[in-house]
C-alpha atoms as a PDB file:
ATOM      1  CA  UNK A   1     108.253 108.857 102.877  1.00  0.00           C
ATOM      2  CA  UNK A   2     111.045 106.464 101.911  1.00  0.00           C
ATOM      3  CA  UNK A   3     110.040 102.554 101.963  1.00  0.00           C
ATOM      4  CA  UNK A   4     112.007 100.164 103.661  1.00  0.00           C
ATOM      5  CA  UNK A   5     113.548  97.584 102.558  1.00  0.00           C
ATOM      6  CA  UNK A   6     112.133  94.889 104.871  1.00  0.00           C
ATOM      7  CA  UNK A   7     115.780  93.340 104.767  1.00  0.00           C
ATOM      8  CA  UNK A   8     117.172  96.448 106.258  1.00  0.00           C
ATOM      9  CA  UNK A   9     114.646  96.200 108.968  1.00  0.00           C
ATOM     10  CA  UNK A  10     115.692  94.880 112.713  1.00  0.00           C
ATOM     11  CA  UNK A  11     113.409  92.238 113.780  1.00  0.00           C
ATOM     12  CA  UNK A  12     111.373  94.111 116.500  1.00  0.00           C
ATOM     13  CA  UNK A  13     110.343  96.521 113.596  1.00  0.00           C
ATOM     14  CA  UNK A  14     109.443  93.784 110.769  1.00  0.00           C
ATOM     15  CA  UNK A  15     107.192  91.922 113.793  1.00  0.00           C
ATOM     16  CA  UNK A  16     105.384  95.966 113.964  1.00  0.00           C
ATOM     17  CA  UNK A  17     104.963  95.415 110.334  1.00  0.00           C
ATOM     18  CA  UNK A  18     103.566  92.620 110.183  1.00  0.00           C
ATOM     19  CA  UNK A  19     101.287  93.596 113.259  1.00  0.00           C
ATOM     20  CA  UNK A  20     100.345  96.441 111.346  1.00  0.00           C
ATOM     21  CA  UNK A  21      99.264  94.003 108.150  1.00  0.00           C
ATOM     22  CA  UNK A  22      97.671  91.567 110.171  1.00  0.00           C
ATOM     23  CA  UNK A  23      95.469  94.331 111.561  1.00  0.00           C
ATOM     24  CA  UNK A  24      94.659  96.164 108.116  1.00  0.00           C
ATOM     25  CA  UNK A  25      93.422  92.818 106.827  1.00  0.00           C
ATOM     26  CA  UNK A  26      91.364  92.063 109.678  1.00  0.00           C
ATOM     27  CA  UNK A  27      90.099  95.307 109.751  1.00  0.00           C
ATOM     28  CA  UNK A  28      88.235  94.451 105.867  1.00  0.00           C
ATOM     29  CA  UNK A  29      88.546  98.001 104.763  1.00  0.00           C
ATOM     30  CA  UNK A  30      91.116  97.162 102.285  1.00  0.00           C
ATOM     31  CA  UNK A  31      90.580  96.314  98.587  1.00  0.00           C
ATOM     32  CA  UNK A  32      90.994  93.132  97.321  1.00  0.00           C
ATOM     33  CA  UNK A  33      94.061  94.181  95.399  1.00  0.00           C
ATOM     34  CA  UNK A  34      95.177  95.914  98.764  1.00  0.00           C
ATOM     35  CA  UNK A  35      95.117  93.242 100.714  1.00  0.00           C
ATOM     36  CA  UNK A  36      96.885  90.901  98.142  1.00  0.00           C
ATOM     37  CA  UNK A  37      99.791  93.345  98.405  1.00  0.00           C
ATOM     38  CA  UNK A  38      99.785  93.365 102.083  1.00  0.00           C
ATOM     39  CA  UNK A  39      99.809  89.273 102.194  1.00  0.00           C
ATOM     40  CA  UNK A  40     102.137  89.318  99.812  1.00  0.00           C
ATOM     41  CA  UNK A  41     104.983  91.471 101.775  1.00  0.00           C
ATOM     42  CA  UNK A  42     103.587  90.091 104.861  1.00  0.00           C
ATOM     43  CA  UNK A  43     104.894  86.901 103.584  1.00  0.00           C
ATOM     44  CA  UNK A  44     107.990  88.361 102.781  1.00  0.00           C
ATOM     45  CA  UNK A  45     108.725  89.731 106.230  1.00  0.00           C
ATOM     46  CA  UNK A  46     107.284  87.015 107.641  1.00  0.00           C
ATOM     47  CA  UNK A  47     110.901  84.918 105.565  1.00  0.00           C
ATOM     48  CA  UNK A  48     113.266  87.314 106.095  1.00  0.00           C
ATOM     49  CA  UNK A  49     112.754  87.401 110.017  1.00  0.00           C
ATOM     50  CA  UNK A  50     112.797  83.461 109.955  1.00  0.00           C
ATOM     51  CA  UNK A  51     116.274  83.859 108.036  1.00  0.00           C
ATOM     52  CA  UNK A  52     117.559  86.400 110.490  1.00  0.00           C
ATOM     53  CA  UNK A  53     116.384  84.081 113.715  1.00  0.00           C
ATOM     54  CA  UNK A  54     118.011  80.985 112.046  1.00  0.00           C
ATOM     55  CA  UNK A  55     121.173  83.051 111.730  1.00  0.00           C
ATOM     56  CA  UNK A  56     120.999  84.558 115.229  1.00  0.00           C
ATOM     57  CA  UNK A  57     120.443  81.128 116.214  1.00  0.00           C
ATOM     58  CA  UNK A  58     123.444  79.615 114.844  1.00  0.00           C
ATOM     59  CA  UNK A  59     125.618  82.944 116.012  1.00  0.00           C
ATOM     60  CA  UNK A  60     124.124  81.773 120.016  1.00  0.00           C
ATOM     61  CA  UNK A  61     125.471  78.028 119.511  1.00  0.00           C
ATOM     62  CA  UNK A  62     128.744  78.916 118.895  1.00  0.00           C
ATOM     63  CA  UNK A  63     129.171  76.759 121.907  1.00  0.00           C
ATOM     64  CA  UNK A  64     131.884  74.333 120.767  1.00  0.00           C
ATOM     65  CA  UNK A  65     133.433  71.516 122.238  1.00  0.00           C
ATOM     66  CA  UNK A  66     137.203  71.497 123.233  1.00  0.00           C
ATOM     67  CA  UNK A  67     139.250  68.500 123.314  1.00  0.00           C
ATOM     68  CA  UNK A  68     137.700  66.699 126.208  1.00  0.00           C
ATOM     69  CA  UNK A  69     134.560  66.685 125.056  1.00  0.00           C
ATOM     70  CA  UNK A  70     133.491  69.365 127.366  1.00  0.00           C
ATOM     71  CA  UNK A  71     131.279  72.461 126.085  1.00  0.00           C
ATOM     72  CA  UNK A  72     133.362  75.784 125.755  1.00  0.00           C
ATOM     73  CA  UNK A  73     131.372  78.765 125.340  1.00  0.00           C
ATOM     74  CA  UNK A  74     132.470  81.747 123.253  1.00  0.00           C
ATOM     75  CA  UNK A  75     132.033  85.122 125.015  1.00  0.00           C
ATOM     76  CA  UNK A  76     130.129  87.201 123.131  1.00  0.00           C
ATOM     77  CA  UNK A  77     127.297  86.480 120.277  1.00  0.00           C
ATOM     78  CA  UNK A  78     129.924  87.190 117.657  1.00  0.00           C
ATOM     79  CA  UNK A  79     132.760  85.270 119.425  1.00  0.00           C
ATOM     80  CA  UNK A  80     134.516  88.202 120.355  1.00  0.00           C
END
């Protein structure tokens, strides 16, 4: 089974990962070693998906002003 990258992962997947660590830790049936490896990419998800909100949140206030002063929103996420 190929890994993925947790980069190439869409948000609603990395938040199943990390679900799915969260409940392997709690679960104590891991190693020590196991469970340092799970924290560890947990952690990793847990940056990327901040990075990819941050960026989805600057794409949403793409709300500029015009001229007046008065908000103009851009239709579409992307400006498009």
């Amino acid at each position: 089974m190929k890994k993925i990258k947790s980069s190439e992962r869409s948000i609603e997947d990395s938040v199943k990962r990390l679900n799915d660590i969260v409940e392997k830790l709690e679960s104590g049936e891991v190693s020590l070693d196991d469970a340092m490896k799970l924290y560890e990419e947990g952690m990793i998800i847990s940056k990327e998906c901040m990075e990819k909100l941050s960026k989805a949140e600057l794409k949403i206030k793409q709300i500029r002003k015009d001229i007046n002063g008065n908000f103009k929103f851009i239709d579409g996420i992307d400006g498009q």
